[in-house]
PDB file of N, CA and C in Angstrom:
ATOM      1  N   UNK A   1       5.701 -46.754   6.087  1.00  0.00           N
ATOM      2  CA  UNK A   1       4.498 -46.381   6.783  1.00  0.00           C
ATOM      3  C   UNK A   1       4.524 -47.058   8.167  1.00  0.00           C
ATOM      4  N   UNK A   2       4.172 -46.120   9.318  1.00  0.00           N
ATOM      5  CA  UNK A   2       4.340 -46.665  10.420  1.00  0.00           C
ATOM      6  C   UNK A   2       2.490 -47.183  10.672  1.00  0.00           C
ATOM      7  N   UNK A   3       2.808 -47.765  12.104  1.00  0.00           N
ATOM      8  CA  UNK A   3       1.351 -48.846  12.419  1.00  0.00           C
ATOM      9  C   UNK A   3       0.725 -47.505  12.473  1.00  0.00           C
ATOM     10  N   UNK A   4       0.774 -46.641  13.580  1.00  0.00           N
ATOM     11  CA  UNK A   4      -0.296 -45.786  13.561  1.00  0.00           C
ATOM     12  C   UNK A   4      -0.647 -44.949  12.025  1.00  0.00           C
ATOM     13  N   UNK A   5       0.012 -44.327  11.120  1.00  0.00           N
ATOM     14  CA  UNK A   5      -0.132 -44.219   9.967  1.00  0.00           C
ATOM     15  C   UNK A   5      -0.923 -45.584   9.368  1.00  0.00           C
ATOM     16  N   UNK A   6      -0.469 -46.374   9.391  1.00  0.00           N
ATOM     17  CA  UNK A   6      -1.630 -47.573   8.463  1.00  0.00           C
ATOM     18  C   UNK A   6      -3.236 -47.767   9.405  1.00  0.00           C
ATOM     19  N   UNK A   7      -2.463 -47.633  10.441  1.00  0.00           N
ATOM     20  CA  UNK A   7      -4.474 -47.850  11.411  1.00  0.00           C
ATOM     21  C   UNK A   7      -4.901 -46.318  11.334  1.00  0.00           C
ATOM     22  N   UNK A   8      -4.694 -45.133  10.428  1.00  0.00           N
ATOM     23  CA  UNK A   8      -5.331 -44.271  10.724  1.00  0.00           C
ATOM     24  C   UNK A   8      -6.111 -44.302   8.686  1.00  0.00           C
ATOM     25  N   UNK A   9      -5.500 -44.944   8.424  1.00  0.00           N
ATOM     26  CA  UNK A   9      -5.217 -45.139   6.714  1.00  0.00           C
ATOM     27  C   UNK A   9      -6.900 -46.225   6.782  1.00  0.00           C
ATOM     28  N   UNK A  10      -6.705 -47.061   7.160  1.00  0.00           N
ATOM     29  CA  UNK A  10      -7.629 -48.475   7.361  1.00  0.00           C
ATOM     30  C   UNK A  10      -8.806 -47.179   8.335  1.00  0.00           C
ATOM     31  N   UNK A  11      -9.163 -46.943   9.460  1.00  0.00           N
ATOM     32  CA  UNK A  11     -10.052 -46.162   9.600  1.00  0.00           C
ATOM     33  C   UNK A  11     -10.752 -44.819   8.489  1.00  0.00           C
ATOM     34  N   UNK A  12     -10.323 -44.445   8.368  1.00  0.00           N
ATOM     35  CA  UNK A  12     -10.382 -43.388   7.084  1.00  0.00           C
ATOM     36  C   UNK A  12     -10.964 -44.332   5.981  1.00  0.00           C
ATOM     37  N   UNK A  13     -10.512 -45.697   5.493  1.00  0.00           N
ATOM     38  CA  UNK A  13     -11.606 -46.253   4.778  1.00  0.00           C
ATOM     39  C   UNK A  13     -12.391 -46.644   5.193  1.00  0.00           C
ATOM     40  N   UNK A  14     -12.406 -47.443   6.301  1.00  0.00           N
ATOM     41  CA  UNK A  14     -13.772 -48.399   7.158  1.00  0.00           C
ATOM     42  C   UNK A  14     -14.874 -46.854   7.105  1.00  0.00           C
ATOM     43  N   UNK A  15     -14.475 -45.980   7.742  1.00  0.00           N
ATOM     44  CA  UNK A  15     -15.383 -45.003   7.951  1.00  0.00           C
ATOM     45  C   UNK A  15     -16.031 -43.955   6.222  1.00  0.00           C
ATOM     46  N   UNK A  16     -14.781 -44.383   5.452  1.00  0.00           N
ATOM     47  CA  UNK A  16     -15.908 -43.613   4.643  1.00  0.00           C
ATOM     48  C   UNK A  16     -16.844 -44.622   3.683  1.00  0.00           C
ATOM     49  N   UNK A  17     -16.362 -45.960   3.641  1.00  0.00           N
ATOM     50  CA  UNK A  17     -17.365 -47.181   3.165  1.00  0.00           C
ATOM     51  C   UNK A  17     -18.648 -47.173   3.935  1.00  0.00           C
ATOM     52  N   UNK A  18     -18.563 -46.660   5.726  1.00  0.00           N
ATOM     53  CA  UNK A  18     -20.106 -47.200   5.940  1.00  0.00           C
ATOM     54  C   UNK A  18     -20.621 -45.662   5.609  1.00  0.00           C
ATOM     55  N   UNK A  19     -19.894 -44.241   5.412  1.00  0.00           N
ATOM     56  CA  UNK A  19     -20.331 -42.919   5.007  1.00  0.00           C
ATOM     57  C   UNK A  19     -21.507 -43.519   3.496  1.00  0.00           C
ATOM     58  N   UNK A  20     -21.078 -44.004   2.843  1.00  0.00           N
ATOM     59  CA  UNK A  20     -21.292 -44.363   1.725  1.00  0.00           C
ATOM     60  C   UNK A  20     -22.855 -45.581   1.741  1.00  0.00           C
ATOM     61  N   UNK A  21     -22.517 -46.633   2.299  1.00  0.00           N
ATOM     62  CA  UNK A  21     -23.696 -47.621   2.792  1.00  0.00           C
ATOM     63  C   UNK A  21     -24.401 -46.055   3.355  1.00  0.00           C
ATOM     64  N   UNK A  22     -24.132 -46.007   4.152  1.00  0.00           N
ATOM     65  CA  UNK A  22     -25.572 -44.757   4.994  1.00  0.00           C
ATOM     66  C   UNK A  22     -26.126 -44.290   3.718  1.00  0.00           C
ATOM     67  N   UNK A  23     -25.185 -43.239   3.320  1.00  0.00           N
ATOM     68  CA  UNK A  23     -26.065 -42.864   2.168  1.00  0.00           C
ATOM     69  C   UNK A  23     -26.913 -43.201   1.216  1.00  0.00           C
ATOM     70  N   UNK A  24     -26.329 -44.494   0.705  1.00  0.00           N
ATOM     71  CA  UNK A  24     -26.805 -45.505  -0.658  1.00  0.00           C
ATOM     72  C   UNK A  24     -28.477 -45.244   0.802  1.00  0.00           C
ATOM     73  N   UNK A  25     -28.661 -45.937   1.641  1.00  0.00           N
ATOM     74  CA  UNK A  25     -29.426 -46.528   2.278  1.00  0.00           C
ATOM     75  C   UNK A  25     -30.885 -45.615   2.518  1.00  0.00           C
ATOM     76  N   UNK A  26     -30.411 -44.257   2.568  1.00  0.00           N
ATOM     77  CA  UNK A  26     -31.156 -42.991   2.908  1.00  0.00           C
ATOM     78  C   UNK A  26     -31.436 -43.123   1.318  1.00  0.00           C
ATOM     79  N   UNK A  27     -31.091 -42.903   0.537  1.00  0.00           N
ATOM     80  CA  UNK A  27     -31.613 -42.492  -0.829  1.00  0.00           C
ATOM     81  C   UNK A  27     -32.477 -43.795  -1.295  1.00  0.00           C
ATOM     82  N   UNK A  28     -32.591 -45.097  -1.243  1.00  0.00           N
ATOM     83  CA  UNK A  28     -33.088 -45.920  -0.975  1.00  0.00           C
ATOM     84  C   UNK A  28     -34.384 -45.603  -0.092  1.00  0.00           C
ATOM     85  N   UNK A  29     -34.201 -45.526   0.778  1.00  0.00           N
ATOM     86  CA  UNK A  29     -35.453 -45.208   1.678  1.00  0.00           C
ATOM     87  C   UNK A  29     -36.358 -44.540   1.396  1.00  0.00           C
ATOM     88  N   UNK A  30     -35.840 -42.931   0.724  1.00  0.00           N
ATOM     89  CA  UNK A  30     -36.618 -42.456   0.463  1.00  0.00           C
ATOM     90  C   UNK A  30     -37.362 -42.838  -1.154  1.00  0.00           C
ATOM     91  N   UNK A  31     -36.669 -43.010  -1.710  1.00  0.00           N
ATOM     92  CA  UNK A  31     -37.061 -43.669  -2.959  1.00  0.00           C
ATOM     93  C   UNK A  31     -38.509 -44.830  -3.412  1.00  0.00           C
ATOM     94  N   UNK A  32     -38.240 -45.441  -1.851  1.00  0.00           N
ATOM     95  CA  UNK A  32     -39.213 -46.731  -1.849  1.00  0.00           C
ATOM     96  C   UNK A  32     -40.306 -45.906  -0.698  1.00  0.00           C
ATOM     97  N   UNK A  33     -40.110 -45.296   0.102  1.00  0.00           N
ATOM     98  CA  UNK A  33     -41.323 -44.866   0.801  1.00  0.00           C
ATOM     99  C   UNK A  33     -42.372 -46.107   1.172  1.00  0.00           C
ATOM    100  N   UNK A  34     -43.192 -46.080   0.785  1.00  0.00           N
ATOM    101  CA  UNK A  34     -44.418 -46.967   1.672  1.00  0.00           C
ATOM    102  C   UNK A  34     -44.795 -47.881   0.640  1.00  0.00           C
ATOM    103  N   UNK A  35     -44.215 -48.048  -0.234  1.00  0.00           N
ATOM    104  CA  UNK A  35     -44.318 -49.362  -1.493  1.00  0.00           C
ATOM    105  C   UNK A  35     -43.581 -50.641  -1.377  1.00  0.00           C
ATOM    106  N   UNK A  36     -44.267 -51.357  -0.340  1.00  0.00           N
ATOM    107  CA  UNK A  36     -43.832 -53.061  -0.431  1.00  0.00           C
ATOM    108  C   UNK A  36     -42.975 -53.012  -0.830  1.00  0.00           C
ATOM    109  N   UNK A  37     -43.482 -52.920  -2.341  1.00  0.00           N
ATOM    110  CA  UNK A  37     -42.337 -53.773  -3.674  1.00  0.00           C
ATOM    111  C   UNK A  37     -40.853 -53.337  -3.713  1.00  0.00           C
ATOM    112  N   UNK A  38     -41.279 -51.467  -3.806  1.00  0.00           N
ATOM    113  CA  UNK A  38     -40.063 -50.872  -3.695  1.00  0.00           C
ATOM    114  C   UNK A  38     -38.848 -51.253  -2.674  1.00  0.00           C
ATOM    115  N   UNK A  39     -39.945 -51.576  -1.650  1.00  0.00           N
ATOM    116  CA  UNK A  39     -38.749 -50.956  -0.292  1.00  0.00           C
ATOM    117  C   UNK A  39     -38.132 -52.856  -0.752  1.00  0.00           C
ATOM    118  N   UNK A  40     -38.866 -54.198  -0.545  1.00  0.00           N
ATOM    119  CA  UNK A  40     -37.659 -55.514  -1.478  1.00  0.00           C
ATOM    120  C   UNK A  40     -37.255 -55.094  -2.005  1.00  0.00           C
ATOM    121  N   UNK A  41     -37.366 -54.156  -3.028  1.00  0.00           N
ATOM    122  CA  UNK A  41     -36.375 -54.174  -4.366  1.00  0.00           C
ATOM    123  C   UNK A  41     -34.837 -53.702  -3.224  1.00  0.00           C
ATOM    124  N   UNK A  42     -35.260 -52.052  -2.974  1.00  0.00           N
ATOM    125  CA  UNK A  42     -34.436 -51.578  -2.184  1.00  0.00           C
ATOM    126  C   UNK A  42     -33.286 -52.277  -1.619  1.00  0.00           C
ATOM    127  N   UNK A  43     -34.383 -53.090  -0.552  1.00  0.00           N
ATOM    128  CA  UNK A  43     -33.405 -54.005   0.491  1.00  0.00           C
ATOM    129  C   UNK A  43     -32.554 -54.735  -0.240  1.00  0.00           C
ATOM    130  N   UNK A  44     -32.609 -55.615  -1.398  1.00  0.00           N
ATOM    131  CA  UNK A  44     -32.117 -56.088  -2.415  1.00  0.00           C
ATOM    132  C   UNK A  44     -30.808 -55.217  -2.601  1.00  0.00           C
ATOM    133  N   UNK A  45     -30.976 -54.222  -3.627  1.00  0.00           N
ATOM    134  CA  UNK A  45     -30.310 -53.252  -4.196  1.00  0.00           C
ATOM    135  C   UNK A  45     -28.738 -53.073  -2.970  1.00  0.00           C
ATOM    136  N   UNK A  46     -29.314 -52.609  -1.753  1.00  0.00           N
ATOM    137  CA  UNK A  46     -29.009 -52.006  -0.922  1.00  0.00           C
ATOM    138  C   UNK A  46     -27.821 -53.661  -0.122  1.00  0.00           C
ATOM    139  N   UNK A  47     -28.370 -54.239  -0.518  1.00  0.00           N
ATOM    140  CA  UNK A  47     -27.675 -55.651   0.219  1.00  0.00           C
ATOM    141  C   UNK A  47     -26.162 -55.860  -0.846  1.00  0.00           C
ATOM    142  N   UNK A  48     -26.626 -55.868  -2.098  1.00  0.00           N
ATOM    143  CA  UNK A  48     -25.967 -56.100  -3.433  1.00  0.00           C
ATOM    144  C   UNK A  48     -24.306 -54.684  -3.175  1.00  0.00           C
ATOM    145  N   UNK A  49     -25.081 -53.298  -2.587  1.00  0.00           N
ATOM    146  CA  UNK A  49     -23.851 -52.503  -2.479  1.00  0.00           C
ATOM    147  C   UNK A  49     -23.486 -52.477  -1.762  1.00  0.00           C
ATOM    148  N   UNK A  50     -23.799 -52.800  -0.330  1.00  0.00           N
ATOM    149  CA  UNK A  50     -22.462 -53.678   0.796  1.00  0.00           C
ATOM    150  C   UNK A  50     -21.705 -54.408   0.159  1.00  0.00           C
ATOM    151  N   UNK A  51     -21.958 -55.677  -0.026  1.00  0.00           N
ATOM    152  CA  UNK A  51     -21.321 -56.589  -0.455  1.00  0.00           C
ATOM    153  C   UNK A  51     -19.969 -55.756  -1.723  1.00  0.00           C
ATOM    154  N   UNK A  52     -21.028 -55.110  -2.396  1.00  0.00           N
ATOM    155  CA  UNK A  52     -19.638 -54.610  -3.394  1.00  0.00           C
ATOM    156  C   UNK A  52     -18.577 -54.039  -2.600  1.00  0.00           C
ATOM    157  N   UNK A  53     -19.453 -53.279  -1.596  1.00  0.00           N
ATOM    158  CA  UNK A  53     -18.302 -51.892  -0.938  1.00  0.00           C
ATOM    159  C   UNK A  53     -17.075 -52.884  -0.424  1.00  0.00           C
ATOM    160  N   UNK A  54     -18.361 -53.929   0.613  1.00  0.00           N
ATOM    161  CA  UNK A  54     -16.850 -54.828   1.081  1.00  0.00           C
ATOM    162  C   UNK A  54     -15.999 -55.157   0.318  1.00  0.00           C
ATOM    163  N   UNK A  55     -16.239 -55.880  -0.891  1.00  0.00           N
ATOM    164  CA  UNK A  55     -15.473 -56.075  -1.140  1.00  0.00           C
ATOM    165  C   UNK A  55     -14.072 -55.196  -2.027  1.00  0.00           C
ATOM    166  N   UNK A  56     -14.713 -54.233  -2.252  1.00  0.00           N
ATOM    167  CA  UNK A  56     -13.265 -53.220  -2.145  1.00  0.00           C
ATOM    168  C   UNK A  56     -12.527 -52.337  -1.324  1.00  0.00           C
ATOM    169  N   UNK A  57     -13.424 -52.227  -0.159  1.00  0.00           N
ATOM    170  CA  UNK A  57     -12.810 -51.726   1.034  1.00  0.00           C
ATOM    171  C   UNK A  57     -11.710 -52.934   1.362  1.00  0.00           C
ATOM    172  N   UNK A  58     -11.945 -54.323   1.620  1.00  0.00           N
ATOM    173  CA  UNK A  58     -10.893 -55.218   1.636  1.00  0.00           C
ATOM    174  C   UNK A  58      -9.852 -54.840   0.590  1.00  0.00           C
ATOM    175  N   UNK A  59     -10.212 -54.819  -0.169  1.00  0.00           N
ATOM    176  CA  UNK A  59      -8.959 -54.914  -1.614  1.00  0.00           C
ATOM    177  C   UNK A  59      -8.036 -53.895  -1.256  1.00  0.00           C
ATOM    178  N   UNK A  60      -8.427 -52.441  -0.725  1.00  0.00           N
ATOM    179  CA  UNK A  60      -7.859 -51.194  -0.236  1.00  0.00           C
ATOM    180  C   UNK A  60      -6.988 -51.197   1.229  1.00  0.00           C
ATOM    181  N   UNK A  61      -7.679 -52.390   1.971  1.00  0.00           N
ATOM    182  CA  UNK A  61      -7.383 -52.718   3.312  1.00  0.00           C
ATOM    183  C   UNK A  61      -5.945 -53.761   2.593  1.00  0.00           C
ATOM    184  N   UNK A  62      -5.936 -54.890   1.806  1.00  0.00           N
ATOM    185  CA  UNK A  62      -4.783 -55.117   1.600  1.00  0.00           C
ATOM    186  C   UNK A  62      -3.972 -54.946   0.739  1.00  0.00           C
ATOM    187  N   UNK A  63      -4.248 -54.073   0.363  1.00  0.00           N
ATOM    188  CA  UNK A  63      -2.952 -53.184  -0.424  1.00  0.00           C
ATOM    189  C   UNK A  63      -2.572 -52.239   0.826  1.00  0.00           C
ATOM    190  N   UNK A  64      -3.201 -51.509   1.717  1.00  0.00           N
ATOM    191  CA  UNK A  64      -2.515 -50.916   2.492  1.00  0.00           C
ATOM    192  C   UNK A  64      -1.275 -51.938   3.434  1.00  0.00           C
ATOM    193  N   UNK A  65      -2.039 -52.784   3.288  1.00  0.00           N
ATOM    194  CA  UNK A  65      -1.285 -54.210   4.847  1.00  0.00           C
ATOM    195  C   UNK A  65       0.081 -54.759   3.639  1.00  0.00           C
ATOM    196  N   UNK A  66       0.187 -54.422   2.903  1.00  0.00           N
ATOM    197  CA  UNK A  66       0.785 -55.250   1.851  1.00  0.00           C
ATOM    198  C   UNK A  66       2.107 -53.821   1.712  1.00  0.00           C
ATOM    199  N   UNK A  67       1.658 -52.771   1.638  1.00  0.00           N
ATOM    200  CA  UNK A  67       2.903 -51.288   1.793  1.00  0.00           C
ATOM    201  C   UNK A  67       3.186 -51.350   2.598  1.00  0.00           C
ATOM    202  N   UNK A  68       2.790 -51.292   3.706  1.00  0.00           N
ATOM    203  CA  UNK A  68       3.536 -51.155   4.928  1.00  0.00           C
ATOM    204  C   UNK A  68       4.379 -52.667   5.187  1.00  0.00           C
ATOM    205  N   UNK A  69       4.090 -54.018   4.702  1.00  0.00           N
ATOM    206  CA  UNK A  69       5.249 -54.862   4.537  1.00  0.00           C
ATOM    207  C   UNK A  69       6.439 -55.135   3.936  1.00  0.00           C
ATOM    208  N   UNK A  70       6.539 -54.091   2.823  1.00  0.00           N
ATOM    209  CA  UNK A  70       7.566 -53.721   2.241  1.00  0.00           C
ATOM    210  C   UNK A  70       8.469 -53.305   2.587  1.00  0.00           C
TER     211      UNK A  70
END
């Protein structure tokens, strides 16, 4: 795998992880509407699936960095 092949590989995930946050975030939103409680819970919820995404968008980011060192 050449660099531009791996930086087009690594974009293609960065971009569909925050595709994904957006979404989680919109369905969230609408979900909690004008309810305090909801929209903490939300923000909560919504904090909890970044964190996941990151951390498998990394995991995907080095396994890609890890093929192309081979």
């Amino acid at each position: 795998m050449n660099n531009f092949d791996l930086l087009t590989k690594q974009r293609d995930l960065v971009a569909a992880a925050f595709n994904v946050i957006e979404s989680k975030s919109r369905v969230l939103a609408v979900n909690a509407e004008d309810d305090e409680e909801k929209q903490a819970d939300a923000f909560g919820e919504l904090l909890d699936f970044i964190q996941q995404t990151n951390i498998r968008l990394n995991k995907e980011l080095t396994k890609l960095e890890d093929s192309k060192n081979k």
